[in-house]
C-alpha atoms as a PDB file:
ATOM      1  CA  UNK A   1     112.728  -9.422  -8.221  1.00  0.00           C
ATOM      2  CA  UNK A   2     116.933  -9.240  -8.277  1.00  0.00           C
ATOM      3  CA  UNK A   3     118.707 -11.987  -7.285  1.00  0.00           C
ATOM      4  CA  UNK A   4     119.201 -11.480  -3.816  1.00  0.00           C
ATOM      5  CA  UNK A   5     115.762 -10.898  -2.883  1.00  0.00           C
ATOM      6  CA  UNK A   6     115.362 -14.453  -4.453  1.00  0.00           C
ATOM      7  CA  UNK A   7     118.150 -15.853  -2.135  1.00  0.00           C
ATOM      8  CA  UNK A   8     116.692 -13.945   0.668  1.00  0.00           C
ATOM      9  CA  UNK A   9     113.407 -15.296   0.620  1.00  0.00           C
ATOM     10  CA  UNK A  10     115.248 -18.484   0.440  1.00  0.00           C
ATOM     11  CA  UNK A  11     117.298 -18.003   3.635  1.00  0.00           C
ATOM     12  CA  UNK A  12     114.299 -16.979   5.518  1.00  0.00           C
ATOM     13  CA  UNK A  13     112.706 -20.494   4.790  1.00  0.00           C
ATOM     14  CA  UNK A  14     116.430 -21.893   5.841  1.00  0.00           C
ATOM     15  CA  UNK A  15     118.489 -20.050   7.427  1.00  0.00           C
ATOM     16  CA  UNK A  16     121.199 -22.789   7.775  1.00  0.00           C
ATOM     17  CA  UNK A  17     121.534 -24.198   4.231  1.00  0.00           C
ATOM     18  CA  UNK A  18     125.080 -23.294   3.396  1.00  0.00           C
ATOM     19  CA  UNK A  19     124.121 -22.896  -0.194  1.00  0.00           C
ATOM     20  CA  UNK A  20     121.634 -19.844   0.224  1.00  0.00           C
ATOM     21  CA  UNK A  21     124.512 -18.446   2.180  1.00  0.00           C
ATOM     22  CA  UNK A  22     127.431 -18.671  -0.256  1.00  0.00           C
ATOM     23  CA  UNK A  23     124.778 -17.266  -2.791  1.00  0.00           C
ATOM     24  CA  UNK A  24     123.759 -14.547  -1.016  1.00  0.00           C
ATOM     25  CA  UNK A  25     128.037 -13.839   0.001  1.00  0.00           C
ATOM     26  CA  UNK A  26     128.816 -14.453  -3.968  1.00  0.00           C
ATOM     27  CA  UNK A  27     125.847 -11.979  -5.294  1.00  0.00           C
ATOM     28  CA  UNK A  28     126.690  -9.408  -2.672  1.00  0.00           C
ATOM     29  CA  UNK A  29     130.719  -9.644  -3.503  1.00  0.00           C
ATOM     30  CA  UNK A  30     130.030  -9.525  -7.245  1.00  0.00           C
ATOM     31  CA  UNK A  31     127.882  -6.198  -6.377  1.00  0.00           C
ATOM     32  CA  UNK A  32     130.948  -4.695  -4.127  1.00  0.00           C
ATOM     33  CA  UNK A  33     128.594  -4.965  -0.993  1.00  0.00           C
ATOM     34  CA  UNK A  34     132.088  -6.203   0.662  1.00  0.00           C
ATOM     35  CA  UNK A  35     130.883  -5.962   3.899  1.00  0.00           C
ATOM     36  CA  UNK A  36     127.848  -7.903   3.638  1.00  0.00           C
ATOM     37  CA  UNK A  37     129.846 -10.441   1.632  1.00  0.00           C
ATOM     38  CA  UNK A  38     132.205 -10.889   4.552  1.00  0.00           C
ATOM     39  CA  UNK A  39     129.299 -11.292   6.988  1.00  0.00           C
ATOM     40  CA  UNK A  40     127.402 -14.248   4.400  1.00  0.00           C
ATOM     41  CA  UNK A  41     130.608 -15.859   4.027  1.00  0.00           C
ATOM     42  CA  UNK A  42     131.620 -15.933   8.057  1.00  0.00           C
ATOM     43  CA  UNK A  43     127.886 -17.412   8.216  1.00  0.00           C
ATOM     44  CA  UNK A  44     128.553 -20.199   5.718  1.00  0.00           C
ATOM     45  CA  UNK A  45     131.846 -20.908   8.045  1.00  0.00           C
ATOM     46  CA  UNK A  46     129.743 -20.984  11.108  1.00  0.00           C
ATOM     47  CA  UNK A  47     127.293 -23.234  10.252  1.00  0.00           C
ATOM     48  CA  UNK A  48     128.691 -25.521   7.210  1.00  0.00           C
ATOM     49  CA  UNK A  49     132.753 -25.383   7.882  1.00  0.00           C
ATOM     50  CA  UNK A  50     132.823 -27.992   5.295  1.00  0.00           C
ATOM     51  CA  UNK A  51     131.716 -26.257   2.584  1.00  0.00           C
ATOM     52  CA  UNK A  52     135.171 -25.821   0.936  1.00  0.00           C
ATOM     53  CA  UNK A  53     134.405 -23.717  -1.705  1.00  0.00           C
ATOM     54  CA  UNK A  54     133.382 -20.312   0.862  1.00  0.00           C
ATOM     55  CA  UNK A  55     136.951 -20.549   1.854  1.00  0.00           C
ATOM     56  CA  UNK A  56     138.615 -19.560  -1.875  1.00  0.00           C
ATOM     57  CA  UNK A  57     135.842 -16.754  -1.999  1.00  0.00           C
ATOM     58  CA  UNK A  58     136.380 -15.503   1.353  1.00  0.00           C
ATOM     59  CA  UNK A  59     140.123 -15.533   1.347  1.00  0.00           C
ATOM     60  CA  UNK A  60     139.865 -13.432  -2.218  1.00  0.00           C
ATOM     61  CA  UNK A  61     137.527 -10.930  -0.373  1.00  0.00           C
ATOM     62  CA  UNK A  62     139.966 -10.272   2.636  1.00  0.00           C
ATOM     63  CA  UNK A  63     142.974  -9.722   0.078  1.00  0.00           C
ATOM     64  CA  UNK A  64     140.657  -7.245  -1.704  1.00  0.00           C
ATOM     65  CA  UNK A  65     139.809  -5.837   1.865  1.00  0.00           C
ATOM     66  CA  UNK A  66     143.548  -5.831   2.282  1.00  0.00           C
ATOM     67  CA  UNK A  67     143.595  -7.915   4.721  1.00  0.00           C
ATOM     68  CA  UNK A  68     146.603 -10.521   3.707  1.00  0.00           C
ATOM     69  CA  UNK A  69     146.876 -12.555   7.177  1.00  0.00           C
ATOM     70  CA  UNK A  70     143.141 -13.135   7.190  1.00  0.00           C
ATOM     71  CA  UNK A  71     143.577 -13.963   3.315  1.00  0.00           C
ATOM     72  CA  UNK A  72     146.571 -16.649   4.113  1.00  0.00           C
ATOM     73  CA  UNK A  73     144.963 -18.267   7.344  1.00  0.00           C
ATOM     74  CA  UNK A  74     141.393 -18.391   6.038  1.00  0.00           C
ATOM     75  CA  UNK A  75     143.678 -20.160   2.369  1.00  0.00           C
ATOM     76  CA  UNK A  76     145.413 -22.971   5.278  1.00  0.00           C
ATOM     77  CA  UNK A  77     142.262 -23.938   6.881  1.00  0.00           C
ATOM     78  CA  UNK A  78     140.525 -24.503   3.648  1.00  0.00           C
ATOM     79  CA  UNK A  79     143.282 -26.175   2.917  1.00  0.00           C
ATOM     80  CA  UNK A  80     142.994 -28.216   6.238  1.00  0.00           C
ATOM     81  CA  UNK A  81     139.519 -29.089   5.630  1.00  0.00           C
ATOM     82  CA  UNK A  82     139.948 -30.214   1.696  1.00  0.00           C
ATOM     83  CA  UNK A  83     142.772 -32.358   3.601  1.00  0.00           C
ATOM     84  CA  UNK A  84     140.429 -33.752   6.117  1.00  0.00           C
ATOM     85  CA  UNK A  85     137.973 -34.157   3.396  1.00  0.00           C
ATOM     86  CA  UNK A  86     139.771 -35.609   0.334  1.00  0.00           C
ATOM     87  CA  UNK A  87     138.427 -32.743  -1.480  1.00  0.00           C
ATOM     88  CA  UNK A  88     141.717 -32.508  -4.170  1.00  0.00           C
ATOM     89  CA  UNK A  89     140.021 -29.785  -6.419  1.00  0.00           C
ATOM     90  CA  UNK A  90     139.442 -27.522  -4.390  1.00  0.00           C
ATOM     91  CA  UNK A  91     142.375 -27.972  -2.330  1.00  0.00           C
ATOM     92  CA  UNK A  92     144.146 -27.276  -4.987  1.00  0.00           C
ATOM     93  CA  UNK A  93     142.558 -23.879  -5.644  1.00  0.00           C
ATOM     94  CA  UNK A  94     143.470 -22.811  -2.432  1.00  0.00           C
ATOM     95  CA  UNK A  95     147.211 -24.181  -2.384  1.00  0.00           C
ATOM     96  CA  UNK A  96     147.542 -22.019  -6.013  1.00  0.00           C
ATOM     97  CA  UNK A  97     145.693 -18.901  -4.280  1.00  0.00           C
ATOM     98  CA  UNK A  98     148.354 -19.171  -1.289  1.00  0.00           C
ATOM     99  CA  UNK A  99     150.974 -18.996  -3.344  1.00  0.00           C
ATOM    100  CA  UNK A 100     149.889 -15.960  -5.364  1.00  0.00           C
ATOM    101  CA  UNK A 101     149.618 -14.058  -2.079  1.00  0.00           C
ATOM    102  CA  UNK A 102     152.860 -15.301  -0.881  1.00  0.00           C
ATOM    103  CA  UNK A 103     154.219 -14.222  -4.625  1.00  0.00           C
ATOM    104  CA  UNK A 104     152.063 -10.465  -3.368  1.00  0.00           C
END
């Protein structure tokens, strides 16, 4: 059984735990399956907005959808939740993936 079968069979027995969805966004991005990526991701926002580390993944996936204004705001409000969070590491991996798409 691949991978996402696994995490499939995991979502079905919880379909909220933010974990099984920023799996099943991270296996499907790594595949190219952009679309479903986008969809896993936007779930993990939905129900576990402070999971900071969907928002690095996400806003890499809209710059390779280019899509650079979804890429910068989806980059600030990770950045606004690491804030709200005291989460320095990766609030600092979104500040440094801002930039490079400013730099773009």
């Amino acid at each position: 059984m691949d991978r996402i079968q696994q995490l499939l069979q995991l979502y079905e027995d919880d379909k909220s735990d933010p974990f099984t969805l920023f799996a099943l966004g991270f296996e499907c991005h790594k595949r190219g399956r952009l679309e479903d990526a986008l969809n896993w991701y936007k779930s993990v926002l939905a129900t576990a907005p402070g999971y900071t580390g969907v928002y690095y993944h996400l806003g890499k996936l809209y710059q390779e959808l280019g899509n650079r204004d979804d890429a910068v705001r989806t980059y600030q409000e990770g950045i606004q939740v690491c804030n709200d969070l005291h989460e320095v590491k990766d609030r600092s991996e979104l500040q440094q993936a801002l930039m490079e798409v400013d730099d773009d």
